[in-house]
C-alpha atoms as a PDB file:
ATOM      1  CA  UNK A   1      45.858  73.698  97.407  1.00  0.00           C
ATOM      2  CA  UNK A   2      44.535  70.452  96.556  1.00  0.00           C
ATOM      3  CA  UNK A   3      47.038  68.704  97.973  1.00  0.00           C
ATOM      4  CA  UNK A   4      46.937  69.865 101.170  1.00  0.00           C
ATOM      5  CA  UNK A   5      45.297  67.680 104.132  1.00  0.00           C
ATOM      6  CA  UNK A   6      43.535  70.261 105.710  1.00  0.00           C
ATOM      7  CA  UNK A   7      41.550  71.266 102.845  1.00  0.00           C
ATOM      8  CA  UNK A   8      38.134  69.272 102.289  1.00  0.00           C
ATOM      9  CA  UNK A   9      36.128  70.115  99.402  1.00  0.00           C
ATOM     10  CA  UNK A  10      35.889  73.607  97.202  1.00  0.00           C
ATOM     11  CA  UNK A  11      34.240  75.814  99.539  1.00  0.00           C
ATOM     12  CA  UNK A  12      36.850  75.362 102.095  1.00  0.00           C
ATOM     13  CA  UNK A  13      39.186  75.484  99.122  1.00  0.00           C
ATOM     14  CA  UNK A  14      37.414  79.162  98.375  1.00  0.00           C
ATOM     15  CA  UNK A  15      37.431  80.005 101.560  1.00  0.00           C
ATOM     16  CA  UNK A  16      40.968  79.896 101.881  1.00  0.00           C
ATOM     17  CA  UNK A  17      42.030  81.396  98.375  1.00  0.00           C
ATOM     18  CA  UNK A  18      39.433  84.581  99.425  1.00  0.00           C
ATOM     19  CA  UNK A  19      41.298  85.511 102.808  1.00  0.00           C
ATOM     20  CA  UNK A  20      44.670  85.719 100.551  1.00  0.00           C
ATOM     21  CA  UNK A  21      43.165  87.530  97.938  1.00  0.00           C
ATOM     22  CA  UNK A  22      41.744  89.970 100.443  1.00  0.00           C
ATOM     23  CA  UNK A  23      44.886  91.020 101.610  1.00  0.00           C
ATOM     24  CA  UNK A  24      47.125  90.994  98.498  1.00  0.00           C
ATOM     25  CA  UNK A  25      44.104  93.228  97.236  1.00  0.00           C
ATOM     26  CA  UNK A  26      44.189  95.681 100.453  1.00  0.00           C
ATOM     27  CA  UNK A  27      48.043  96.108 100.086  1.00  0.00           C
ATOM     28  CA  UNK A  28      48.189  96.589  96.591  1.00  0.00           C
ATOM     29  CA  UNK A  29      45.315  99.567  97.632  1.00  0.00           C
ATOM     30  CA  UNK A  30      47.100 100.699 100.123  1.00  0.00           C
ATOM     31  CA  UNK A  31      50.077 100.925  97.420  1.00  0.00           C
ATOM     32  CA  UNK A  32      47.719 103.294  95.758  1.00  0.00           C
ATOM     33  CA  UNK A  33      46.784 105.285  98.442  1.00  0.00           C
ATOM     34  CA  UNK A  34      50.881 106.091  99.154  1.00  0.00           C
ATOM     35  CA  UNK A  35      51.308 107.322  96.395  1.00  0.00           C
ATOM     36  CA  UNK A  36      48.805 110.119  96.051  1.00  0.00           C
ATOM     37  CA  UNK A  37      48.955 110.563  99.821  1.00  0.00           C
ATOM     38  CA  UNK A  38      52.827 110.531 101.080  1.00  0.00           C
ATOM     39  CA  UNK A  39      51.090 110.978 104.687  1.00  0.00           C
ATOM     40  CA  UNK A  40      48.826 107.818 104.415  1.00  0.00           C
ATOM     41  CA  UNK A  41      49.386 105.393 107.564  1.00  0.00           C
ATOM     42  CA  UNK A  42      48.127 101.685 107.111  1.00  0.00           C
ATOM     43  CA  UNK A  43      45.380 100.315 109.920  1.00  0.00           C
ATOM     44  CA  UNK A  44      47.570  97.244 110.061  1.00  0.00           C
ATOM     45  CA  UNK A  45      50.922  96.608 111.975  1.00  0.00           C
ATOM     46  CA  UNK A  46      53.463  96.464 110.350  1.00  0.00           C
ATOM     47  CA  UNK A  47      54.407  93.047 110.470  1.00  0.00           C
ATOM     48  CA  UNK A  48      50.550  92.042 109.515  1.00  0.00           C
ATOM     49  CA  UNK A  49      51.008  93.858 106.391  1.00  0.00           C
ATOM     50  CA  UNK A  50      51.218  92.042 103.151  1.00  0.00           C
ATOM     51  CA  UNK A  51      54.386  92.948 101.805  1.00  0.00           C
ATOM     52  CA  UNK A  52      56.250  92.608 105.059  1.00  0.00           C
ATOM     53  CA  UNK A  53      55.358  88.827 105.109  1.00  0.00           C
ATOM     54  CA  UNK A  54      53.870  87.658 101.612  1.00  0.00           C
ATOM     55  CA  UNK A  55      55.271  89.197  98.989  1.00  0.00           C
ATOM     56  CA  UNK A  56      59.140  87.858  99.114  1.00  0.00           C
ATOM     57  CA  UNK A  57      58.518  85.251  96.730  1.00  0.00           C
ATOM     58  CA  UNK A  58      61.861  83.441  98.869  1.00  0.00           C
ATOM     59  CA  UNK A  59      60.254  84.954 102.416  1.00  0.00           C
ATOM     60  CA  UNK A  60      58.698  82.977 105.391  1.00  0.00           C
ATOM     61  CA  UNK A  61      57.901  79.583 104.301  1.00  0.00           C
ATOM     62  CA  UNK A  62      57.316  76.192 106.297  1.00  0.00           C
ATOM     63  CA  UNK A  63      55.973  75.855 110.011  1.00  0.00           C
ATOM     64  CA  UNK A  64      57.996  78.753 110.238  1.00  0.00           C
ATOM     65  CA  UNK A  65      55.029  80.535 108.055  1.00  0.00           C
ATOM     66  CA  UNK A  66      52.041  78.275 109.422  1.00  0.00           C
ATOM     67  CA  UNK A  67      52.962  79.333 112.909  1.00  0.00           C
ATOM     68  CA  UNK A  68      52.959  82.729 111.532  1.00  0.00           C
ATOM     69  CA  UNK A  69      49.745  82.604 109.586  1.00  0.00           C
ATOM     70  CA  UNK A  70      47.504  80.983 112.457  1.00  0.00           C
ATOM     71  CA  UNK A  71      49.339  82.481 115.797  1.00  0.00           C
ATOM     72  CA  UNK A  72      49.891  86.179 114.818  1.00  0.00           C
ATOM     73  CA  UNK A  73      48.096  86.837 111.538  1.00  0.00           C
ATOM     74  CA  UNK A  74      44.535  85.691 112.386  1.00  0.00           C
ATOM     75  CA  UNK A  75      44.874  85.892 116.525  1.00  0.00           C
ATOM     76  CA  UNK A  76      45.176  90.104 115.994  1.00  0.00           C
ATOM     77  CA  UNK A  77      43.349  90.411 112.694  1.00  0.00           C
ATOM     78  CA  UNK A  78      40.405  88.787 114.504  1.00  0.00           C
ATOM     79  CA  UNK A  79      41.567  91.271 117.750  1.00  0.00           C
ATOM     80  CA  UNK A  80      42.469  94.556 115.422  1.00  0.00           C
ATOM     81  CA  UNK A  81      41.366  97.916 117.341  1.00  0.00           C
ATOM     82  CA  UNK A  82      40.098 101.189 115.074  1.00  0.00           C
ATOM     83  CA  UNK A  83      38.541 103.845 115.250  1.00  0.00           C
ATOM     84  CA  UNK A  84      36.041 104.190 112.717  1.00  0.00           C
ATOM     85  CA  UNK A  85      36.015 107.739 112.551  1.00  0.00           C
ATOM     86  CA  UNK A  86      39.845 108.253 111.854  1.00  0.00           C
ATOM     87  CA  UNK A  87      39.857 104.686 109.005  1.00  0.00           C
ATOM     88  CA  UNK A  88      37.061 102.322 109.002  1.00  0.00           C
ATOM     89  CA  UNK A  89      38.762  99.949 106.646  1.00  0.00           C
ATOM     90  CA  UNK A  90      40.221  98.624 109.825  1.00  0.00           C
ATOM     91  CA  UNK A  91      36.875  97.395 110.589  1.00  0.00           C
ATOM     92  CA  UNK A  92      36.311  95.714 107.106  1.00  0.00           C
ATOM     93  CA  UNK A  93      39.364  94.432 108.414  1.00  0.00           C
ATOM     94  CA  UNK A  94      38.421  92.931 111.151  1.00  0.00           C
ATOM     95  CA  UNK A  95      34.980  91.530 110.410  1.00  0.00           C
ATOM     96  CA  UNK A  96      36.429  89.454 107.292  1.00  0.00           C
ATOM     97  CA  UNK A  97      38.808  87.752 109.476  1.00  0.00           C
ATOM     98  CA  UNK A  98      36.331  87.127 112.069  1.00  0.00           C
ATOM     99  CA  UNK A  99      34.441  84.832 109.756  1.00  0.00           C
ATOM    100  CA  UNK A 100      37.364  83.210 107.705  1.00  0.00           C
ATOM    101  CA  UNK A 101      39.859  80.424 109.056  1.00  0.00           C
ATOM    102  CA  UNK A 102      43.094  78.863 107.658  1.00  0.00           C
ATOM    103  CA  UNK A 103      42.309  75.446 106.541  1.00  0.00           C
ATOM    104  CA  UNK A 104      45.535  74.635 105.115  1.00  0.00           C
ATOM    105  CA  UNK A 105      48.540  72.257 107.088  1.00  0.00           C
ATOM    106  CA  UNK A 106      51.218  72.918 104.992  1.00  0.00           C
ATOM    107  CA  UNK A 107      52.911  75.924 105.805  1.00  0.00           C
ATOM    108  CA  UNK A 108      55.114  75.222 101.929  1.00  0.00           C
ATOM    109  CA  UNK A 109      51.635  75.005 100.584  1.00  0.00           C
ATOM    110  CA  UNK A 110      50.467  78.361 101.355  1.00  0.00           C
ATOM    111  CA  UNK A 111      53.914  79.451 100.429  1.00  0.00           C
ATOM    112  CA  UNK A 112      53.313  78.265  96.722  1.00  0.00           C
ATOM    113  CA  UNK A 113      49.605  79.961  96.987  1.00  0.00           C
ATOM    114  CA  UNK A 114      50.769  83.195  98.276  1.00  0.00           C
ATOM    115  CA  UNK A 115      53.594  83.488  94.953  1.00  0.00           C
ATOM    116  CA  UNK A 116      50.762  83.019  92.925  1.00  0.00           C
ATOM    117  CA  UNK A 117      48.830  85.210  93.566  1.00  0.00           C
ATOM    118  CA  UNK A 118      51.995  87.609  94.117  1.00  0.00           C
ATOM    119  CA  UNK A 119      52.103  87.223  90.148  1.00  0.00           C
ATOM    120  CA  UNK A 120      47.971  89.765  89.825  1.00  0.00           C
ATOM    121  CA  UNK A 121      48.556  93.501  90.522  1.00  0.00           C
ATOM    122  CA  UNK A 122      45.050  94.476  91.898  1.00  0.00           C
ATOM    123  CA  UNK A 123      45.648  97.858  90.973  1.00  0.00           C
ATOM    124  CA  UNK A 124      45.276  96.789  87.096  1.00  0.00           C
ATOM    125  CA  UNK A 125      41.917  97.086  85.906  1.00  0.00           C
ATOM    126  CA  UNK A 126      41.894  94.012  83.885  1.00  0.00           C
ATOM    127  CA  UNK A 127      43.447  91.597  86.602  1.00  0.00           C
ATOM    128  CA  UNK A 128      40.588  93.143  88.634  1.00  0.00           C
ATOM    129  CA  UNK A 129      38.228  92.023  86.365  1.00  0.00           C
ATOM    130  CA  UNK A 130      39.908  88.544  85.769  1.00  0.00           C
ATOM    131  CA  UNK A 131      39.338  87.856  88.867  1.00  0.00           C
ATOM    132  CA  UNK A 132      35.751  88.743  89.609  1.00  0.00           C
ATOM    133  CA  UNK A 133      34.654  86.840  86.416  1.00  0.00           C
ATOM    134  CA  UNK A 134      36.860  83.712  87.803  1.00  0.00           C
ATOM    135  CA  UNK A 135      35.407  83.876  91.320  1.00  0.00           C
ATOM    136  CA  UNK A 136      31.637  84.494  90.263  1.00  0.00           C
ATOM    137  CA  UNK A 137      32.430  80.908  87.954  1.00  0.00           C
ATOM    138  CA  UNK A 138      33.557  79.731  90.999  1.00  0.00           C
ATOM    139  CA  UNK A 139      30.593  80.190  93.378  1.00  0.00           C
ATOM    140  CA  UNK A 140      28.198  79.223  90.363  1.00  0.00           C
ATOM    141  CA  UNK A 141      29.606  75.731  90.394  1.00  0.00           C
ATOM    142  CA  UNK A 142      29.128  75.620  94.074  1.00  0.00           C
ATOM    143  CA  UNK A 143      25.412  76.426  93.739  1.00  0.00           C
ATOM    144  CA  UNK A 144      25.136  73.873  91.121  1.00  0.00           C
ATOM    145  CA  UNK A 145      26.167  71.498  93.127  1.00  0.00           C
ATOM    146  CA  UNK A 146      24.131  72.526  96.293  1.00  0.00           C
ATOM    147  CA  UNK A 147      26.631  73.980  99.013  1.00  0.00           C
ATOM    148  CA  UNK A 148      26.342  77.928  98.460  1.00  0.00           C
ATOM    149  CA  UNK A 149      22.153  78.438  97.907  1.00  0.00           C
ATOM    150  CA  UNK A 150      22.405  81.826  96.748  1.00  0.00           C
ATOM    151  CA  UNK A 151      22.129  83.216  93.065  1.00  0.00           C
ATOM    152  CA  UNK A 152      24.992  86.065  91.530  1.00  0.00           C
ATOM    153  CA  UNK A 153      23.537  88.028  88.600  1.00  0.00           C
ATOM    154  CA  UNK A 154      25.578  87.921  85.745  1.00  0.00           C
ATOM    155  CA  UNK A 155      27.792  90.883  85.047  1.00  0.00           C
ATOM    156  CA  UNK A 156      26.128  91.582  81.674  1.00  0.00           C
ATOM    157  CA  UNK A 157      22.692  91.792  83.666  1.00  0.00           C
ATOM    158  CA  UNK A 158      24.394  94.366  86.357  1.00  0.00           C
ATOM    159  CA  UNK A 159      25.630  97.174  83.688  1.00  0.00           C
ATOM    160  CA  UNK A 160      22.730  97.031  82.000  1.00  0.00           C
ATOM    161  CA  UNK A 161      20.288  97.699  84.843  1.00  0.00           C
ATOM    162  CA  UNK A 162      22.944 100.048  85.755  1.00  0.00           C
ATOM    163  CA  UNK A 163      22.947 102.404  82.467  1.00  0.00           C
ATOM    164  CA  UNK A 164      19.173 102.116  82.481  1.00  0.00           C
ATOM    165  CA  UNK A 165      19.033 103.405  86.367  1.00  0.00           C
ATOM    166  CA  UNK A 166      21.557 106.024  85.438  1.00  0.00           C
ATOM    167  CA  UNK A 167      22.536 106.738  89.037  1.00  0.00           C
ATOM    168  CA  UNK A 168      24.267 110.267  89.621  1.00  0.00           C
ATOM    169  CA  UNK A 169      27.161 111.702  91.794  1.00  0.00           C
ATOM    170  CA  UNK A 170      25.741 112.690  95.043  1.00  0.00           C
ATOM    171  CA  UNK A 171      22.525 110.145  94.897  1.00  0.00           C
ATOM    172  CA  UNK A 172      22.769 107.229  97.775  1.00  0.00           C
ATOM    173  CA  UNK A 173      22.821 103.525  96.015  1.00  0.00           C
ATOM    174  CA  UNK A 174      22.000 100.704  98.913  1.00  0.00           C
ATOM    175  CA  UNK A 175      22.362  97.159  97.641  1.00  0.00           C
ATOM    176  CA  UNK A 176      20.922  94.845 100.741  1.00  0.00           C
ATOM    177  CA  UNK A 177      22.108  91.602  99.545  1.00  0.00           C
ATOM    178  CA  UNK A 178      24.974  92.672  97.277  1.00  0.00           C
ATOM    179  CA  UNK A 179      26.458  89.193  97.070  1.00  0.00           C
ATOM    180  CA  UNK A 180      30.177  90.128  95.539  1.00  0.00           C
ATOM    181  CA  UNK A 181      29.287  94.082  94.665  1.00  0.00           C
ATOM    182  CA  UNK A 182      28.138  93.217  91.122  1.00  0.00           C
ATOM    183  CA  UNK A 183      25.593  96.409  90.986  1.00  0.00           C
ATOM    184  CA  UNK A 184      27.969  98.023  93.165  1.00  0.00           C
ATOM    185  CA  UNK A 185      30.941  97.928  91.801  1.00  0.00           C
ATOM    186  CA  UNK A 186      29.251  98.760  87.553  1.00  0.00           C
ATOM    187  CA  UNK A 187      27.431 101.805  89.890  1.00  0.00           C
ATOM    188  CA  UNK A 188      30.614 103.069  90.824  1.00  0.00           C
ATOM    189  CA  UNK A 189      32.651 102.835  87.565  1.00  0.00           C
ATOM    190  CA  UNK A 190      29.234 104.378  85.771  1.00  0.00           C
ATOM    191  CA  UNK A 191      29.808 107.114  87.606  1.00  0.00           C
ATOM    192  CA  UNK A 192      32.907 107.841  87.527  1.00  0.00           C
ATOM    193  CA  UNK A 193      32.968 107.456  83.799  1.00  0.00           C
ATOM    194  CA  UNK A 194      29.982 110.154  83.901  1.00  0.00           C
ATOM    195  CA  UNK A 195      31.123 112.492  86.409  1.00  0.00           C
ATOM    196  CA  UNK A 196      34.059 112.020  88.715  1.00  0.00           C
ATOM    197  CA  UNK A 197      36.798 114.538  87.976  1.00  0.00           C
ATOM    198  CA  UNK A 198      38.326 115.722  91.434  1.00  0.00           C
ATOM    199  CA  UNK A 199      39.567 114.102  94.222  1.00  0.00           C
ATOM    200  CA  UNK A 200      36.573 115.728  95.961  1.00  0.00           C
ATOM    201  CA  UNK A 201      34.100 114.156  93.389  1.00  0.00           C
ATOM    202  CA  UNK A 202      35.935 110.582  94.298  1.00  0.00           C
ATOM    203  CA  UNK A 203      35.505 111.032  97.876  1.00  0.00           C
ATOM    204  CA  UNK A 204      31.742 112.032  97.153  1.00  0.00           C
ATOM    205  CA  UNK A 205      31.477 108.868  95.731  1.00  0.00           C
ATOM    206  CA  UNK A 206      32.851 106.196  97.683  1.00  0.00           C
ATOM    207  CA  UNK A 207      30.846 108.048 101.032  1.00  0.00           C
ATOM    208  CA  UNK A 208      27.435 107.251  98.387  1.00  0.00           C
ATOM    209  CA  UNK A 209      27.955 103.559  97.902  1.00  0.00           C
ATOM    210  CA  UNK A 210      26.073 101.189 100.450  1.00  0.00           C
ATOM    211  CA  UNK A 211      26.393  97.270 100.485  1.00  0.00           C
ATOM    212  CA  UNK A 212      24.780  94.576 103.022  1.00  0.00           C
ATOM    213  CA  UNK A 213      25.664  90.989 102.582  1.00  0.00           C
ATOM    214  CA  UNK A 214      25.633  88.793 105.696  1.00  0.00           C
ATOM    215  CA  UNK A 215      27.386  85.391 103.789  1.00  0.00           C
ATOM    216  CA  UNK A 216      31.273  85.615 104.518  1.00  0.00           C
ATOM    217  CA  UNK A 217      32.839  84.726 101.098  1.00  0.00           C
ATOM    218  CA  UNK A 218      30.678  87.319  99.138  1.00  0.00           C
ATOM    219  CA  UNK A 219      30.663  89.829 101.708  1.00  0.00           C
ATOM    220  CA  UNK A 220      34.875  89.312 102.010  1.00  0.00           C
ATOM    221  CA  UNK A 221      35.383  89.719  97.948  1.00  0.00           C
ATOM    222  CA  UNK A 222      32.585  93.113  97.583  1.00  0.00           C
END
């Protein structure tokens, strides 16, 4: 990514790595979701989907895949209409992309990009995990250095205020300035290491979890 002209500096570097990651992480969920529901129906066309233009490792490369990326892929991701009643991740869909950009000229570049992060399965815990840790270390050099102004509480910090809050199934949690989910996401895996055991239990808990963050890259990752 570094060698592409129409990246300047990390955080536009970031910026561009998050948007990919956002959407290789959304498919891979949506891989999930298939499974355990045969009737599940993305939000996205078809076409927009991940797999359908990403994940052939020998697919859409070029200005072939630049004219792709910035004419079709961000024009109706910006543009995508939901209804929030019957999936509201179509929203989440369209309020990332309505703060993110593609910085990046080379249309081979973001090939190369794309088949590596083709090579994390988002639906493994510990590549999950890998990947928080490695963007948290990523924003905490950008506050060092001055451009990001905000501070992310180390993971130790968030399980530990966690277990001592000990939050239960059924009890609302509201972060207002999550950052990337840190007390979020530990709340969620605390309890369903406590208490989840149905589907019913699962749904209980994702409709309990609240976040707020009004910075793009934080609010795109939680």
């Amino acid at each position: 990514m570094r060698k592409d002209a129409g990246v300047d500096g990390d955080a536009q570097r970031l910026s561009q790595l998050v948007w990919m990651l956002f959407l290789k992480i959304f498919d891979d969920q949506e891989r999930e979701r298939e499974l355990i529901n045969p009737k599940y129906r993305s939000p996205l066309p078809e076409e927009l989907r991940w797999r359908n233009w990403a994940a052939d490792p020998e697919g859409l490369t070029g200005d072939g895949l630049l004219e792709f990326v910035n004419n079709k892929l961000f024009k109706r991701l910006k543009d995508l209409s939901f209804d929030e009643s019957e999936d509201p991740r179509a929203f989440i869909v369209r309020e990332v992309f309505a703060d993110s950009y593609n910085y990046m000229k080379s249309g081979t570049l973001i090939r190369q990009v794309i088949n590596k992060i083709n090579e994390i399965d988002f639906n493994k815990a510990d590549d999950r995990h890998a990947f928080n840790d490695l963007y948290e270390h990523l924003l905490k050099e950008l506050q060092s250095a001055g451009n990001a102004g905000e501070y992310y509480t180390p993971r130790p910090l968030t399980r530990f205020v966690v277990e001592m809050v000990s939050p239960k199934l059924g009890e609302k949690v509201l972060d207002p300035a999550c950052g990337t989910g840190g007390f979020l996401i530990d709340t969620l895996e605390y309890i369903r290491k406590q208490e989840v055991k149905t589907a019913a239990d699962e749904k209980k808990l994702q409709s309990q979890i609240h976040g707020v963050e009004l910075k793009p890259l934080p609010h795109l990752l939680a």
